[in-house]
N, C-alpha and C. Protein backbone atom coordinates (compact mmCIF):
# COMPACT_ATOMS: atom_id res chain seq x y z
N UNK A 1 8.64 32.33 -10.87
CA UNK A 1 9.66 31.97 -11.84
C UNK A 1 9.60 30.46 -12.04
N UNK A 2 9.73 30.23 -13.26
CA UNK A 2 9.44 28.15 -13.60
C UNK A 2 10.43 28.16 -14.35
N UNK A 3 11.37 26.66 -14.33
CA UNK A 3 12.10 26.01 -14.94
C UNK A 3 11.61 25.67 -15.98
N UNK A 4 11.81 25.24 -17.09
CA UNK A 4 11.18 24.72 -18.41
C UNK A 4 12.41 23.90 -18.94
N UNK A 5 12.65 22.43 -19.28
CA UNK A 5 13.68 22.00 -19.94
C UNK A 5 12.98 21.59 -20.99
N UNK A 6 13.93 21.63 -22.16
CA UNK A 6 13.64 21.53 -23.61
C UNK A 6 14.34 20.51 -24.08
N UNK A 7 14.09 19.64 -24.71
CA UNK A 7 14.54 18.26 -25.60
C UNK A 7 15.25 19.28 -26.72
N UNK A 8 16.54 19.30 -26.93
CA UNK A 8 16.98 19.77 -28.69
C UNK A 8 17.44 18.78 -29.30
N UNK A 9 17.55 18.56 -30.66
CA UNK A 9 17.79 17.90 -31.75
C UNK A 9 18.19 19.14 -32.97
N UNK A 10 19.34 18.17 -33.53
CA UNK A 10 20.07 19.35 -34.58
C UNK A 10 21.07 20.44 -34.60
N UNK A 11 21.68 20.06 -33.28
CA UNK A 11 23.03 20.38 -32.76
C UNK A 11 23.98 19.78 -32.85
N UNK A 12 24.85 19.97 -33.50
CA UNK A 12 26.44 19.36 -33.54
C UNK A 12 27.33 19.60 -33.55
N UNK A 13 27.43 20.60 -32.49
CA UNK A 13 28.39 21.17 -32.72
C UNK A 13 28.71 23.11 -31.60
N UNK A 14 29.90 23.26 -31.13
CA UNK A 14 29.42 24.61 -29.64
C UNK A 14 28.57 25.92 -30.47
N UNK A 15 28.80 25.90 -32.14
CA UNK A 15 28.36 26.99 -32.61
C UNK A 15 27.04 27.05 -32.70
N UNK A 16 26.37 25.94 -32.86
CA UNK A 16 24.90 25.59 -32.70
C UNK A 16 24.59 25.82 -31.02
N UNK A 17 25.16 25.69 -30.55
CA UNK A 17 24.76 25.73 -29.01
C UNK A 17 25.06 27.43 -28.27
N UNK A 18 25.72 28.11 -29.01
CA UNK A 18 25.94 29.21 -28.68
C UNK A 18 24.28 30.34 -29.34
N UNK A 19 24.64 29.49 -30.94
CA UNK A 19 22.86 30.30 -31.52
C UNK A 19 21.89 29.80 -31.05
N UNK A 20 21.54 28.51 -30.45
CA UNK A 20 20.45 28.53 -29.75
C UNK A 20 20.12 29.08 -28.29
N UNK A 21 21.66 29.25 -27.38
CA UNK A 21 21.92 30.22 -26.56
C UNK A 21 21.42 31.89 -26.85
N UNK A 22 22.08 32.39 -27.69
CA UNK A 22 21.68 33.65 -27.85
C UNK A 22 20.25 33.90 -28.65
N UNK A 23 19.81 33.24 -29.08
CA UNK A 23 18.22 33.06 -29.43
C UNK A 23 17.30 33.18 -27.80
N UNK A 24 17.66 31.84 -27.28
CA UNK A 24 16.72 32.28 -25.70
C UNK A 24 17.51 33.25 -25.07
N UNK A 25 18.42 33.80 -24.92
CA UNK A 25 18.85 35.08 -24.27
C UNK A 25 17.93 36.13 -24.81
N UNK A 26 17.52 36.50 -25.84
CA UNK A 26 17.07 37.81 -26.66
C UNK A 26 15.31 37.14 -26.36
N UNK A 27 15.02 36.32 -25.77
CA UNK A 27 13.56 36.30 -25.44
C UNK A 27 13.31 36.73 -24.13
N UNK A 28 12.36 38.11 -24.16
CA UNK A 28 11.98 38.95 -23.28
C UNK A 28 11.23 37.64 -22.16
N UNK A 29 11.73 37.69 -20.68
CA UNK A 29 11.16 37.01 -19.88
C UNK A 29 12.16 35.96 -19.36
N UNK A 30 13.24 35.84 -20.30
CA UNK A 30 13.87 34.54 -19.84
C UNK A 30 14.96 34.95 -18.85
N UNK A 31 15.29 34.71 -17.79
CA UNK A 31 15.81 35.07 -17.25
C UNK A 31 17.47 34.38 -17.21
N UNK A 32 17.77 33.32 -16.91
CA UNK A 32 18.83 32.94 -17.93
C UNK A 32 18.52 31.47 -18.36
N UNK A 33 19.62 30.98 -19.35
CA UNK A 33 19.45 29.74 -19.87
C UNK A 33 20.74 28.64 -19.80
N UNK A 34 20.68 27.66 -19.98
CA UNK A 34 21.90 26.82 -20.06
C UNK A 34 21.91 25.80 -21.07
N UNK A 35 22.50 26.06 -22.14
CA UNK A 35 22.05 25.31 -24.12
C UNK A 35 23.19 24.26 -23.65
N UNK A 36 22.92 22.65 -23.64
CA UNK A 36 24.10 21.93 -24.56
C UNK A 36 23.67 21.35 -25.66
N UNK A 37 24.46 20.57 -26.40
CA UNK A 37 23.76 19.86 -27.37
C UNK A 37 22.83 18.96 -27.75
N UNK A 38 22.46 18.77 -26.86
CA UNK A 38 21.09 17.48 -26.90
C UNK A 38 20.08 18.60 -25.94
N UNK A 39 20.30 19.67 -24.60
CA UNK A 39 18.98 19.99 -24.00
C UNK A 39 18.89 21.59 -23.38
N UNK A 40 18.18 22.43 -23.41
CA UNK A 40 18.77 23.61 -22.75
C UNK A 40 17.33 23.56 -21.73
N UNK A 41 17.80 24.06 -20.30
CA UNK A 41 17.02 24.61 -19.30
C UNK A 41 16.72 26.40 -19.01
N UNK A 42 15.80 26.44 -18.77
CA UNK A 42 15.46 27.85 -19.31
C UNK A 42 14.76 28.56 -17.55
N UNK A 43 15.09 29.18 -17.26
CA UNK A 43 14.78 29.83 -16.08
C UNK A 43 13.95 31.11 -16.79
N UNK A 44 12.38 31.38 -16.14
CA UNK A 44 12.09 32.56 -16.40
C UNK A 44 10.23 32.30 -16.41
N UNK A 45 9.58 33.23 -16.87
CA UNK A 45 8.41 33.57 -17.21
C UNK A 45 8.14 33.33 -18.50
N UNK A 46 8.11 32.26 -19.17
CA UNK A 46 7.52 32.48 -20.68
C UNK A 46 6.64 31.28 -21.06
N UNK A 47 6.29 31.71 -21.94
CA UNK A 47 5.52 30.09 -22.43
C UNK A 47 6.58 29.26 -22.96
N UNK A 48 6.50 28.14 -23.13
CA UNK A 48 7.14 26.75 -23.34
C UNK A 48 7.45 26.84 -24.92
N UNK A 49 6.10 27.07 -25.55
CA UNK A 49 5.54 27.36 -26.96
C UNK A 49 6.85 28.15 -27.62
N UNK A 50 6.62 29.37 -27.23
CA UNK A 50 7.62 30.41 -27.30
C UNK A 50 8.68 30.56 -27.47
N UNK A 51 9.66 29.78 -26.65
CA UNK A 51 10.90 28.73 -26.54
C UNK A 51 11.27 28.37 -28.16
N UNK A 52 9.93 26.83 -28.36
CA UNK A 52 10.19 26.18 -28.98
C UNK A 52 10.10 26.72 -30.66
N UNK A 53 9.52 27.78 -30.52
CA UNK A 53 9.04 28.26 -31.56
C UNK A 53 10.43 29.19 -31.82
N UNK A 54 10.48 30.39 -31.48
CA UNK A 54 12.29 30.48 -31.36
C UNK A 54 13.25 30.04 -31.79
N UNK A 55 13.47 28.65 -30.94
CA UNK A 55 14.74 27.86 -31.61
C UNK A 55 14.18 27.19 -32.84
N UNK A 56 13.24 26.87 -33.03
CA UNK A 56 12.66 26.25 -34.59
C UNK A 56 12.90 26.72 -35.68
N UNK A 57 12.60 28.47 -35.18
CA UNK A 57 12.90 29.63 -36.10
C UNK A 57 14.44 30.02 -36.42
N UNK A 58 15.38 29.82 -35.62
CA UNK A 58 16.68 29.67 -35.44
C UNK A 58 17.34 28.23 -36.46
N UNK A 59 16.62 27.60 -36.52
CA UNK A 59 16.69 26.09 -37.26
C UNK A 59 17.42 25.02 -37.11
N UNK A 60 16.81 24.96 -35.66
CA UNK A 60 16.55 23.46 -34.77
C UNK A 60 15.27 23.01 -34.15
N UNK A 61 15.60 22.18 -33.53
CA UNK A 61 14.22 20.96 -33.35
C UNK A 61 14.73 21.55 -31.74
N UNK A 62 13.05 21.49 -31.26
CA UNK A 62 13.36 21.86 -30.07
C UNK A 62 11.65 20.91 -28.87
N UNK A 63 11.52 20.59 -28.23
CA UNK A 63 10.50 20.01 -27.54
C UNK A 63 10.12 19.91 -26.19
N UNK A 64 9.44 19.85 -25.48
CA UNK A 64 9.11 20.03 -24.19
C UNK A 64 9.98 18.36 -23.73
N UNK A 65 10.82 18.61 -22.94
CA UNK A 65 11.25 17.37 -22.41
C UNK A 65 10.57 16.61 -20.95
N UNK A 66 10.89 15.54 -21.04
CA UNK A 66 9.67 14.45 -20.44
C UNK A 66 9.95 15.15 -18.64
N UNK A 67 10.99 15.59 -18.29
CA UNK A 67 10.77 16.32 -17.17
C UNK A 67 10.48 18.20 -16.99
N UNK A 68 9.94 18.22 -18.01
CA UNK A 68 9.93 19.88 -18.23
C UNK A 68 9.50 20.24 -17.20
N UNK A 69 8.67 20.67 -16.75
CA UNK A 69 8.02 21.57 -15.31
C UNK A 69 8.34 21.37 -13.76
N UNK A 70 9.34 22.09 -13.29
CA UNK A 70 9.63 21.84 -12.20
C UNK A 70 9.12 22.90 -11.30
């Protein structure tokens, strides 16, 4: 199981943080997540990619943050 933290941009707000919440909830592998407005940490099996691609698709900015891999 790997940590993955994500840089977000384009949140302003808990309703944005709840859809980018339930976006990584509904990705098979993630085991749970924790969204605030600037970063969410992601517990689970997935690619990073995957993540970011997701919340992009959701329509926010999302990025591997400078401590991602723990």
């Amino acid at each position: 199981m790997k940590t993955t933290v994500l840089a977000l941009s384009d949140l302003s707000c808990q309703h944005c943080v709840k859809s980018v919440q339930k976006t990584l909830d509904g990705i098979s592998g993630v085991q749970s997540a924790e969204v605030s407005l600037d970063k969410a940490v992601v517990v689970g099996d997935v690619d990073p990619q995957v993540l970011i691609n997701a919340i992009v698709e959701a329509g926010y900015q999302a990025r591997l943050a400078d401590n991602s891999a723990k």
